[in-house]
PDB file of N, CA and C in Angstrom:
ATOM      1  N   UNK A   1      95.053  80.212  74.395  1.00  0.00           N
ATOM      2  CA  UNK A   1      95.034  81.449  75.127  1.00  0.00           C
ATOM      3  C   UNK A   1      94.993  82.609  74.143  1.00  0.00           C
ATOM      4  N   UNK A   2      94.683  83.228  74.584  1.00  0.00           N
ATOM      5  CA  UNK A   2      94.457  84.511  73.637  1.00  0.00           C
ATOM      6  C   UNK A   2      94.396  86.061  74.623  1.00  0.00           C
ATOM      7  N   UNK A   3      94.428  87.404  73.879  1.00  0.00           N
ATOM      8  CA  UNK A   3      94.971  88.308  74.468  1.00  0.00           C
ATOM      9  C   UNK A   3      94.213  88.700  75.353  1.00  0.00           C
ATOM     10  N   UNK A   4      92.636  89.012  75.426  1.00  0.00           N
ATOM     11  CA  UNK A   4      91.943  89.061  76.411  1.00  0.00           C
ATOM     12  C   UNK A   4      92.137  88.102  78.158  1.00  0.00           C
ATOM     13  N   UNK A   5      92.918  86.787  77.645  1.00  0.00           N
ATOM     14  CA  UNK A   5      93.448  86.149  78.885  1.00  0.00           C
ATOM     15  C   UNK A   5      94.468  86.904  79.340  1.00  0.00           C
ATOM     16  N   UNK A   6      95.333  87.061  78.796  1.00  0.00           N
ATOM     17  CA  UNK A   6      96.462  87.784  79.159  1.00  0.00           C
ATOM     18  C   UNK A   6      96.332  89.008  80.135  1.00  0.00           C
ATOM     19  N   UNK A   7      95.506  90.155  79.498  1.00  0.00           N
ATOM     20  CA  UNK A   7      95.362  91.516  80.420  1.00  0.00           C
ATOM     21  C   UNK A   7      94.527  90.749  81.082  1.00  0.00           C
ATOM     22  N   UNK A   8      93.547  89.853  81.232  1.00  0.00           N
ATOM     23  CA  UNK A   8      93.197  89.836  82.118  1.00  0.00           C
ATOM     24  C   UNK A   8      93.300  89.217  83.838  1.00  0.00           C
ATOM     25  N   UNK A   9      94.678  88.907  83.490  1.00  0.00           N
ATOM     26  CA  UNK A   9      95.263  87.905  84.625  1.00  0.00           C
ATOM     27  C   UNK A   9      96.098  89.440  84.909  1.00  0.00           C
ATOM     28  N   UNK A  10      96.453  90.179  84.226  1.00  0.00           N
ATOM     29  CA  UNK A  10      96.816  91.479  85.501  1.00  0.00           C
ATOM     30  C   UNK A  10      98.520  91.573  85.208  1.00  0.00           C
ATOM     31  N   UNK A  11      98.862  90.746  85.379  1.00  0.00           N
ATOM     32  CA  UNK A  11     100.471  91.086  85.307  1.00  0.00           C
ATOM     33  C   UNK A  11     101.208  91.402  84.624  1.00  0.00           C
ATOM     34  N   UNK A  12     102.399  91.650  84.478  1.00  0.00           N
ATOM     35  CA  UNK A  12     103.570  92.185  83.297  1.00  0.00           C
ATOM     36  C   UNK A  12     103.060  93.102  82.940  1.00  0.00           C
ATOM     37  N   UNK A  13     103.315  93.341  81.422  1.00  0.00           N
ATOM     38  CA  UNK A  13     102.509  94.551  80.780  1.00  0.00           C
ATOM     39  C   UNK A  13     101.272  93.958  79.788  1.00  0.00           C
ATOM     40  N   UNK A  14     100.505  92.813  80.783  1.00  0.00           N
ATOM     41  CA  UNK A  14      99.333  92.553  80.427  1.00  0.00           C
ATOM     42  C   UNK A  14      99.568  92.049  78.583  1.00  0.00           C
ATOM     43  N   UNK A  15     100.740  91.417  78.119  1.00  0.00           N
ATOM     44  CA  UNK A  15     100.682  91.058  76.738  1.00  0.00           C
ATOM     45  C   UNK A  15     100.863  89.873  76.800  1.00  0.00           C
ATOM     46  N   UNK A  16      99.817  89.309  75.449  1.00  0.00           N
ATOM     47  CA  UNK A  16      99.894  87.299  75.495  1.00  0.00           C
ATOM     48  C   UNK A  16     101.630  86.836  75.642  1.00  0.00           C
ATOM     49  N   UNK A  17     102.298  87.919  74.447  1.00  0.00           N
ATOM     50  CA  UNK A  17     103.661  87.508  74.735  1.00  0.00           C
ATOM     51  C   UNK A  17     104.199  87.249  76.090  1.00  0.00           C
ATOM     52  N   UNK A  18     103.878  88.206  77.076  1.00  0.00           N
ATOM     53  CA  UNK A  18     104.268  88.374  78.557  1.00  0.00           C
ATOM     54  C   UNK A  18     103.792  86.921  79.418  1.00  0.00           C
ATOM     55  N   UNK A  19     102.344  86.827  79.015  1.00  0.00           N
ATOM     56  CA  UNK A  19     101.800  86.161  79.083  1.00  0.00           C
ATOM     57  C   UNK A  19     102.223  84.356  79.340  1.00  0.00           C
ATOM     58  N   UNK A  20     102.805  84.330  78.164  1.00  0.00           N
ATOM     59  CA  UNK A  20     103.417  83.111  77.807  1.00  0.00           C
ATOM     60  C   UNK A  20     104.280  82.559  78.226  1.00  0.00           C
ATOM     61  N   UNK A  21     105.606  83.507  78.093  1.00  0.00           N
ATOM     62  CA  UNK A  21     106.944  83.089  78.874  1.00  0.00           C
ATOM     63  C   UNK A  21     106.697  82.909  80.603  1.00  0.00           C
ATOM     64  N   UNK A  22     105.866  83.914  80.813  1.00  0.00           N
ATOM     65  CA  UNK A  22     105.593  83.667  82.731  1.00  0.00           C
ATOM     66  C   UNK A  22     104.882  82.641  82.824  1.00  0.00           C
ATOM     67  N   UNK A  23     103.895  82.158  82.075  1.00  0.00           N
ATOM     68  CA  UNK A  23     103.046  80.671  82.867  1.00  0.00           C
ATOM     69  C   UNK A  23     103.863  79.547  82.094  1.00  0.00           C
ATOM     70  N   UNK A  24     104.446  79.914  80.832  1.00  0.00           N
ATOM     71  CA  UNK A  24     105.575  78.386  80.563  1.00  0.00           C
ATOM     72  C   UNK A  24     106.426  78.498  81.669  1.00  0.00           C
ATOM     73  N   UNK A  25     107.199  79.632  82.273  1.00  0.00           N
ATOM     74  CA  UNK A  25     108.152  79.079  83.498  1.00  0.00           C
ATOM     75  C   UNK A  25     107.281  78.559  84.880  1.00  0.00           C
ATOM     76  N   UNK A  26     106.161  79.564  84.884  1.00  0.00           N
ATOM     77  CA  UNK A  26     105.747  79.023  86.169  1.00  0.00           C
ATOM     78  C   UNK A  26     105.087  77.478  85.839  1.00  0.00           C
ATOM     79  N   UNK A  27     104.767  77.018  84.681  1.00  0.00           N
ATOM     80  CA  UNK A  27     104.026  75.942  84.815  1.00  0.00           C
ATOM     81  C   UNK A  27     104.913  74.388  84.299  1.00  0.00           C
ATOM     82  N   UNK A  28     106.498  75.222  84.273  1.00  0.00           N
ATOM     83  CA  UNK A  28     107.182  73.971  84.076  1.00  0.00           C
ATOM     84  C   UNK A  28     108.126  73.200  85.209  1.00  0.00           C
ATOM     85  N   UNK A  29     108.095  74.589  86.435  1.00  0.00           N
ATOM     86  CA  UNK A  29     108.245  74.309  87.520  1.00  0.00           C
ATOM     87  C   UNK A  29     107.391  73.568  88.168  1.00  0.00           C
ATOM     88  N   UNK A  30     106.385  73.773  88.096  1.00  0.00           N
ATOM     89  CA  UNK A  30     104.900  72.796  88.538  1.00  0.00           C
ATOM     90  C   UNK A  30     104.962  71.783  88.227  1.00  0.00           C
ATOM     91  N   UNK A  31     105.184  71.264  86.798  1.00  0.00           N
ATOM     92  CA  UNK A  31     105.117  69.770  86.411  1.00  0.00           C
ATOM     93  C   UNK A  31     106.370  69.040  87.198  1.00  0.00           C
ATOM     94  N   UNK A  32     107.290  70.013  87.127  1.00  0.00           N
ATOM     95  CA  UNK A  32     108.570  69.403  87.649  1.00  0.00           C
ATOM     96  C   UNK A  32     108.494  68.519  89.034  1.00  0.00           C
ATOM     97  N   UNK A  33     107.863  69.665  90.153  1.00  0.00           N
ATOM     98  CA  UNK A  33     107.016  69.770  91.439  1.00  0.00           C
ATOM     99  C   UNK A  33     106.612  68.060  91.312  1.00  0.00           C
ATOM    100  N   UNK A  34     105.802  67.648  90.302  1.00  0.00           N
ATOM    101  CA  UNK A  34     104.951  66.685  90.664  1.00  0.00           C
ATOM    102  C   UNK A  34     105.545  65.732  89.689  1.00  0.00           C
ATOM    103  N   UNK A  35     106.750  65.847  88.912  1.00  0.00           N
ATOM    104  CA  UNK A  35     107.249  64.770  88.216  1.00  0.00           C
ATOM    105  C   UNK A  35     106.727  64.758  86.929  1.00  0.00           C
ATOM    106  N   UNK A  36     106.090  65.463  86.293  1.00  0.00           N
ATOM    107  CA  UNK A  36     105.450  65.743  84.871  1.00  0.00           C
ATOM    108  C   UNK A  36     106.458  66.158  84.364  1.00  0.00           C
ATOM    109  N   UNK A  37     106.846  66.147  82.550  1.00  0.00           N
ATOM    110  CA  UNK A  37     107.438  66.905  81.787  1.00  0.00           C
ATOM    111  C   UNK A  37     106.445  67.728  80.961  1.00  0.00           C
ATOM    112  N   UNK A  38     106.852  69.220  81.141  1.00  0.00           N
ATOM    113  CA  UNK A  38     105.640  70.251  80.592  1.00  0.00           C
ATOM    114  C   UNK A  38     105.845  69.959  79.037  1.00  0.00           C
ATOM    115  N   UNK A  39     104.759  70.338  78.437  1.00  0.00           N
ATOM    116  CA  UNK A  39     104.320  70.176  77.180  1.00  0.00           C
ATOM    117  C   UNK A  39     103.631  71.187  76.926  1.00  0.00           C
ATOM    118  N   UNK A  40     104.138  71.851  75.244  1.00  0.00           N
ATOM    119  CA  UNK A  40     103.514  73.249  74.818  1.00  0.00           C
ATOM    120  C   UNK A  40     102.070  73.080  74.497  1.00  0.00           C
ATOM    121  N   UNK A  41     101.367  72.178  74.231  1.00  0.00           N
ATOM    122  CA  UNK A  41     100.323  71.698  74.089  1.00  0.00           C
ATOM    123  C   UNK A  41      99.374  70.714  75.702  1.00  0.00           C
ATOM    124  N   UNK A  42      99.947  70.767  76.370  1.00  0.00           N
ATOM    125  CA  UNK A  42      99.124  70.575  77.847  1.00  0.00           C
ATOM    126  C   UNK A  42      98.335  71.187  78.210  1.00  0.00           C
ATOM    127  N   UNK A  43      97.050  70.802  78.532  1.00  0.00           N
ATOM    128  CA  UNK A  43      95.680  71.595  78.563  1.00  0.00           C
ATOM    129  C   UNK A  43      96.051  72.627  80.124  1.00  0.00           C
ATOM    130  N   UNK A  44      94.848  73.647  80.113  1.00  0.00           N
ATOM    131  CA  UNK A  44      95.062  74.664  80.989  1.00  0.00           C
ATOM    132  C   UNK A  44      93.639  75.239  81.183  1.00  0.00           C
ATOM    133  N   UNK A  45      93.382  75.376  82.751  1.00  0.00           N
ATOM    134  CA  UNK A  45      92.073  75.222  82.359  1.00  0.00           C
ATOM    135  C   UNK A  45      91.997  76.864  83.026  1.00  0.00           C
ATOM    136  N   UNK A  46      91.399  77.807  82.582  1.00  0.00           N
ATOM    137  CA  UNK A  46      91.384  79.166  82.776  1.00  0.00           C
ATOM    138  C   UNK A  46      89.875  79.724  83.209  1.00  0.00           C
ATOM    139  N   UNK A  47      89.418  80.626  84.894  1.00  0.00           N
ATOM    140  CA  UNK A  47      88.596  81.048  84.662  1.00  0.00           C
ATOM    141  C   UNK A  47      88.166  82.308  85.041  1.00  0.00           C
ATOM    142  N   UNK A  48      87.353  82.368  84.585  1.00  0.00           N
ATOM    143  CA  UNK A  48      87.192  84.339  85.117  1.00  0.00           C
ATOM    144  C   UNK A  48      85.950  84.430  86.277  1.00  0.00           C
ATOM    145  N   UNK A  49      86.233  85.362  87.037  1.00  0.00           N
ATOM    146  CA  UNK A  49      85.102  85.079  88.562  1.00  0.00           C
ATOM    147  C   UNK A  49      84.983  86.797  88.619  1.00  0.00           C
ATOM    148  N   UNK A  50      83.590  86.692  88.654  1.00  0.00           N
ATOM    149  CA  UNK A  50      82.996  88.026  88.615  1.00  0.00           C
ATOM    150  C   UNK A  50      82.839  88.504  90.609  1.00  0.00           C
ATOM    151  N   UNK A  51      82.915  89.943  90.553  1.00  0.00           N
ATOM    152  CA  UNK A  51      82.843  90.476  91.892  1.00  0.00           C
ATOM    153  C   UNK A  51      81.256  91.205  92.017  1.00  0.00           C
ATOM    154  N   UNK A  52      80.493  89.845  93.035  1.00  0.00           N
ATOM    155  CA  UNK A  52      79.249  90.287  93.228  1.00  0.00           C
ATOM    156  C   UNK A  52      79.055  91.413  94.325  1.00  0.00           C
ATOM    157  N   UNK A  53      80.399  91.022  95.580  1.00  0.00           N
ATOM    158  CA  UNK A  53      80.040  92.273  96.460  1.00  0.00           C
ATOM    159  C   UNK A  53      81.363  92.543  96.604  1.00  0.00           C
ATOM    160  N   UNK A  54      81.171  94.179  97.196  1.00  0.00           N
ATOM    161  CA  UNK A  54      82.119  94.573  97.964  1.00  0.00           C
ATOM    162  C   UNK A  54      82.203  95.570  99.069  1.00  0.00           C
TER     163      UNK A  54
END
């Protein structure tokens, strides 16, 4: 991940740091959810969707 992911998901004050700590909690609750143990190295698959209309 890198900082351009970060602002671009919108939240906190848009920093990778911010970044990090919110999807490690949200994504260790998730594994939990389904019986996984999260791992700092567990793939993540990230994408960006452009706005054709509005």
């Amino acid at each position: 991940m890198d900082q351009q992911i970060a602002y671009e998901h919108g939240e906190g004050d848009r920093s990778l740091r911010w970044w990090k700590r919110a999807m490690w909690s949200y994504y260790s609750q998730v594994c939990e959810e389904i019986g996984r143990k999260p791992s700092s190295d567990m793939p993540l698959i990230c994408q960006r969707f452009r706005l054709v209309y509005k």
